[in-house]
Protein backbone atom coordinates (compact mmCIF):
# COMPACT_ATOMS: atom_id res chain seq x y z
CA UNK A 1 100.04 114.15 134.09
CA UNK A 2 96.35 114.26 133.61
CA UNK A 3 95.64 117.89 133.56
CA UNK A 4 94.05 118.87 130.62
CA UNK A 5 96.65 119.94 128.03
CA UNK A 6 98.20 123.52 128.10
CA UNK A 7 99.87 125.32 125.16
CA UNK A 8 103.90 124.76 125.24
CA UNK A 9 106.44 124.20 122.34
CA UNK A 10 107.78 120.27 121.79
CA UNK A 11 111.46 120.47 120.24
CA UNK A 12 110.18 116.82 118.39
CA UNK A 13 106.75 116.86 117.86
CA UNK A 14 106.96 118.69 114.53
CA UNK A 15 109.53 116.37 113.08
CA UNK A 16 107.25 113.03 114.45
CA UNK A 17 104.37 114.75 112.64
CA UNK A 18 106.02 114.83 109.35
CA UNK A 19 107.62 111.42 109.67
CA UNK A 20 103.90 110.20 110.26
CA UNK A 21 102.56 111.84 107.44
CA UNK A 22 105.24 110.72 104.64
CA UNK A 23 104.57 107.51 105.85
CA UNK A 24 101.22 107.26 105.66
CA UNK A 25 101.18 108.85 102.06
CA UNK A 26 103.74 106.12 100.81
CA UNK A 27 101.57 103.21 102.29
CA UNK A 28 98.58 104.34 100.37
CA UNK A 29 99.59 105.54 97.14
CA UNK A 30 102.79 103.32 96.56
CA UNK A 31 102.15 100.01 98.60
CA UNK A 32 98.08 98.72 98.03
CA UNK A 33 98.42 97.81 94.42
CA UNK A 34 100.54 95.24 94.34
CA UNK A 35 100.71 92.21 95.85
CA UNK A 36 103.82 90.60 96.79
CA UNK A 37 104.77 86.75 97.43
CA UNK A 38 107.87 85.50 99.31
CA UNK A 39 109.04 82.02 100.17
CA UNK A 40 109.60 82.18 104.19
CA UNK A 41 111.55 79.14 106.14
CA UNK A 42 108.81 77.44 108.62
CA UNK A 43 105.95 79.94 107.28
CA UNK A 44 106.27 78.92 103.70
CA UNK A 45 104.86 81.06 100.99
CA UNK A 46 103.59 84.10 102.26
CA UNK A 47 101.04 86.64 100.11
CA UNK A 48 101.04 90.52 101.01
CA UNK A 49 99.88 93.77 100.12
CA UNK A 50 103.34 96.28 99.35
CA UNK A 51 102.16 98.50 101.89
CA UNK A 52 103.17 96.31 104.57
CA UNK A 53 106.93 97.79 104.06
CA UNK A 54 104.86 101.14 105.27
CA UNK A 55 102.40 101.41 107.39
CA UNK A 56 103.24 99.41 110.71
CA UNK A 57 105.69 102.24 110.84
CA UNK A 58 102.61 104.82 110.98
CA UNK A 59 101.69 102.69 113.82
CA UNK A 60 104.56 103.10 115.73
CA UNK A 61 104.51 106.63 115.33
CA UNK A 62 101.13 106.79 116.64
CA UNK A 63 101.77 104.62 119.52
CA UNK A 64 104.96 107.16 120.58
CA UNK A 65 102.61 110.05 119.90
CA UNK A 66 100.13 108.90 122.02
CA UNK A 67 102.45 107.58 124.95
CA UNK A 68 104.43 110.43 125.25
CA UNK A 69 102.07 113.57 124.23
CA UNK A 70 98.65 111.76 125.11
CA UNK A 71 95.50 111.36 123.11
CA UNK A 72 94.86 114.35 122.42
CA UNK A 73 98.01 115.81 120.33
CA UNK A 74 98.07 112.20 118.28
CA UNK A 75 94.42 113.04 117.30
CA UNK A 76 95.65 116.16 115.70
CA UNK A 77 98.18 114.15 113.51
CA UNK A 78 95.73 111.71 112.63
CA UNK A 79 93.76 114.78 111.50
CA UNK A 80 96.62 116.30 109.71
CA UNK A 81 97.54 112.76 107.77
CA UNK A 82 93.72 112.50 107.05
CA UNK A 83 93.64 116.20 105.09
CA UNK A 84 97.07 115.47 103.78
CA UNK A 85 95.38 112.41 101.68
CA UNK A 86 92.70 114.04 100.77
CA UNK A 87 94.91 116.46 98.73
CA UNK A 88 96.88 113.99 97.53
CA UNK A 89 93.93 112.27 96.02
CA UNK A 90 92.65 115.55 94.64
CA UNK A 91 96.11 116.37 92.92
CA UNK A 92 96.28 112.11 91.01
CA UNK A 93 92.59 113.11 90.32
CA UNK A 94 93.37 116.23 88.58
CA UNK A 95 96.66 114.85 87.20
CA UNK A 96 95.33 111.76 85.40
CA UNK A 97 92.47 113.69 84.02
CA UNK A 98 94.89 116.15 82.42
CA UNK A 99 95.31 115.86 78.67
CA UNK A 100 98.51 114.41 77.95
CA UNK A 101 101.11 115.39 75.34
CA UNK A 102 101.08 114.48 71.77
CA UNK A 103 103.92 112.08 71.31
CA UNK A 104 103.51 110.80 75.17
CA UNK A 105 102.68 107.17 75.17
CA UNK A 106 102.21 106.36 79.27
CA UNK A 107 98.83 107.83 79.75
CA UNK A 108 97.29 104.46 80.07
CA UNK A 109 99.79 102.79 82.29
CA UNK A 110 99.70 106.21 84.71
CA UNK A 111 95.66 105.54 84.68
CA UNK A 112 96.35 102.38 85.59
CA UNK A 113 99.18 103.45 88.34
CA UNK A 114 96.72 106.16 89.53
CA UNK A 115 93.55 106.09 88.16
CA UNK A 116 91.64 104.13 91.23
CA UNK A 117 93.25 106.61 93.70
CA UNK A 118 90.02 107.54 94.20
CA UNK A 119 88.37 104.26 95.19
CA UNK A 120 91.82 103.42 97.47
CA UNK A 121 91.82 106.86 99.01
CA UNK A 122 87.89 106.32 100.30
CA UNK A 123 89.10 102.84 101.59
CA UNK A 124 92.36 104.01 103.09
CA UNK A 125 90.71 107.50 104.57
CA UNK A 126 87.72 105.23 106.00
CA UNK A 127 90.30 102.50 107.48
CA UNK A 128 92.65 104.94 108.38
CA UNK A 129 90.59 106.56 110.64
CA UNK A 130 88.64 104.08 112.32
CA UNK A 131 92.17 101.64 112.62
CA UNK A 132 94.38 104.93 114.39
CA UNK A 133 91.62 105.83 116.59
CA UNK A 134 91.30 102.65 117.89
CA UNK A 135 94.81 102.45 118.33
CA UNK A 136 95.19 105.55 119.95
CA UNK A 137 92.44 104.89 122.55
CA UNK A 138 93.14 101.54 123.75
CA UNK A 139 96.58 102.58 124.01
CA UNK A 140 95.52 105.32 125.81
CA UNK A 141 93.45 103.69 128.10
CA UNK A 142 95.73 100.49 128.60
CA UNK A 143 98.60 103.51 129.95
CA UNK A 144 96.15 104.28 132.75
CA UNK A 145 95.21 101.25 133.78
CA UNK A 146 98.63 99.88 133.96
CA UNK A 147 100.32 102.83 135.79
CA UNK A 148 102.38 103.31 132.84
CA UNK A 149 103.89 99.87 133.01
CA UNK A 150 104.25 97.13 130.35
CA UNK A 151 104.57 99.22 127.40
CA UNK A 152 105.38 96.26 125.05
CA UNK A 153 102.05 94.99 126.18
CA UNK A 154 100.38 98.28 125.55
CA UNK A 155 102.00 98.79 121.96
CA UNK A 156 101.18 95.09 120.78
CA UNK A 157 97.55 94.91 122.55
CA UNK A 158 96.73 98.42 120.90
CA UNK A 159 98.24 97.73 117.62
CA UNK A 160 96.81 94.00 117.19
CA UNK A 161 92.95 95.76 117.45
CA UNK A 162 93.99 99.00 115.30
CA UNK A 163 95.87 96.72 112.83
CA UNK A 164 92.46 94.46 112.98
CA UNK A 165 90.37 97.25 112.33
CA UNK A 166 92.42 98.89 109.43
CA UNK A 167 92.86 95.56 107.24
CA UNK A 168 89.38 94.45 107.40
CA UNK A 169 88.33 97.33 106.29
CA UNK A 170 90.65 98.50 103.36
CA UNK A 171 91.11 95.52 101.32
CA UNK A 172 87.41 95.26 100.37
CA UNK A 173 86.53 98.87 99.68
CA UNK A 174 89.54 99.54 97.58
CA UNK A 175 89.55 96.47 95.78
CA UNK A 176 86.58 94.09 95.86
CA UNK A 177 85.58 94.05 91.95
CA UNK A 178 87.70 96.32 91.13
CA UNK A 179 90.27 94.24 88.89
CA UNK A 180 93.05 95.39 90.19
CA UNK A 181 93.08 92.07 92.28
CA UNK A 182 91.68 88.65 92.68
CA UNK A 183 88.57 89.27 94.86
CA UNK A 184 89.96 85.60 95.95
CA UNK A 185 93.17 86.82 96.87
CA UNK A 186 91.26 89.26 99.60
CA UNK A 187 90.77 87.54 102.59
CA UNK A 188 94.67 86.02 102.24
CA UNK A 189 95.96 89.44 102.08
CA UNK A 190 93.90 90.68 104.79
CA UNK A 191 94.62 87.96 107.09
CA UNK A 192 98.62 88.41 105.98
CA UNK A 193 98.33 91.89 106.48
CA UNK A 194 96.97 91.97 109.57
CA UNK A 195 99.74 89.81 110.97
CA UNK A 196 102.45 90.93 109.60
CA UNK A 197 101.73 94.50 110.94
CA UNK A 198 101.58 93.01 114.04
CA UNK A 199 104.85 91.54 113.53
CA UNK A 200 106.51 94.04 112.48
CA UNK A 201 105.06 95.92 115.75
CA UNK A 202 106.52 93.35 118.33
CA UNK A 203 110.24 93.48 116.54
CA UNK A 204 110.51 97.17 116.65
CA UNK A 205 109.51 97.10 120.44
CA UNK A 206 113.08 97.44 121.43
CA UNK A 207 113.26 100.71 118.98
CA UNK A 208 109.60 101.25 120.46
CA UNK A 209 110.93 101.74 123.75
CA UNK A 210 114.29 103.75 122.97
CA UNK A 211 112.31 106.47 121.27
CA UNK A 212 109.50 106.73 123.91
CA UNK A 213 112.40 107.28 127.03
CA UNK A 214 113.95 109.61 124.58
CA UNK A 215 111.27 111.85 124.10
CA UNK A 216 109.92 111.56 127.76
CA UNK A 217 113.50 112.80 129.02
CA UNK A 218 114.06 115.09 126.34
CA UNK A 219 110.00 116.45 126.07
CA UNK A 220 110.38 116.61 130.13
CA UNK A 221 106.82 115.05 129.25
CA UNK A 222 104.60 111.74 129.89
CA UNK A 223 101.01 112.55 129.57
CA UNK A 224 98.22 110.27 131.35
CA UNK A 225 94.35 110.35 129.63
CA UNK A 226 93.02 110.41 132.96
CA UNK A 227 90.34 113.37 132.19
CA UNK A 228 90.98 113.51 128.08
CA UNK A 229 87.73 113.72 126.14
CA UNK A 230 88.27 110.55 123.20
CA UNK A 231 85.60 112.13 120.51
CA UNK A 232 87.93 111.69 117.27
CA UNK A 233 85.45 115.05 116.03
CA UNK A 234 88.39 117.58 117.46
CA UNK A 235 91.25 118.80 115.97
């Protein structure tokens, strides 16, 4: 299909927006600050951010978005994640900065939990957008020049430059000088992060797959970008 897109109902488009959303949410305000180190067979010790547990999965929603509504209805859940952090930001903001009760002795450790939101949320919100966008298009793209075929090609290609994208950008503006981590420990967790996404990309192919024939039987829907306009400015 490469008409331009024309108002219908989806009975699963709702429910995919939601799962994006919550997952997005949890990857930035529960996984960044803390760094986790594991003992692998073969890889040996491996350094990560938390949010690795998260946010391939946002990536996977995006790439079933995209391959089965098109470009243009994954931009508007990109959108929708993008406002939903803003507000969450707003809300820690206003929460940390209320007075706390006499008597109530975590104020400090909830500044410390929360009280950089703001300098993760910039980070995330910048990396977020630039890293989905990216994966959205070249996924996009790839779909049309393959015909449709290859999708485990597609998913992997588009996620390894979105994935690229997002964790160079992130770590440093959210933590470089900050405290919260070495500055050292940067480059190691981008590097880590980067490929583990990935990873975790490639071993949910199978899953990958399932849900996209799902969704194109049950949608009755497998949109081609053939004329889509890719400006990330529309909602």
């Amino acid at each position: 299909m490469d008409k331009k897109p024309r108002p219908r109902s989806y009975r699963y488009y709702e429910l995919l927006l939601a799962a994006f959303v919550t997952v997005f949410l949890c990857s930035n305000l529960l996984g960044p600050g803390k760094a986790v180190q594991v003992d692998v067979p073969v890889f040996g010790t491996l350094t990560f951010g938390a949010a690795v547990l998260f946010f391939p999965l946002s990536y996977i929603f995006g790439d079933v978005l995209t391959e089965v509504y098109g470009y243009a209805r994954a931009r508007r859940v990109i959108w929708t994640g993008f406002v939903a952090m803003l507000f969450a930001a707003f809300m820690s903001w206003a929460v940390v900065r209320m007075p706390p009760a006499p008597g109530w002795p975590h104020q400090q450790a909830f500044e410390v939990a929360f009280g950089n939101t703001w300098r993760v949320v910039i980070a995330s919100l910048i990396a977020y957008f630039c890293g989905e966008f990216v994966n959205s298009y070249a996924l996009a793209r790839l779909k049309v020049m393959t015909a449709g075929r290859y999708l485990w090609l597609r998913t992997i290609g588009s996620t390894i430059l979105g994935e690229g994208v997002d964790s160079l950008l992130f770590y440093p503006v959210a933590f470089w000088g900050a405290g919260l981590l070495p500055d050292e420990m940067l480059p190691t967790l981008m590097l880590s992060q980067w490929v583990g996404k990935t990873l975790v990309e490639a071993a949910f192919t199978p899953v990958t797959y399932a849900v996209v024939g799902f969704l194109k039987r049950a949608e009755n829907e497998d949109w081609y970008d053939r004329d889509t306009n890719f400006t990330p400015f529309r909602f």
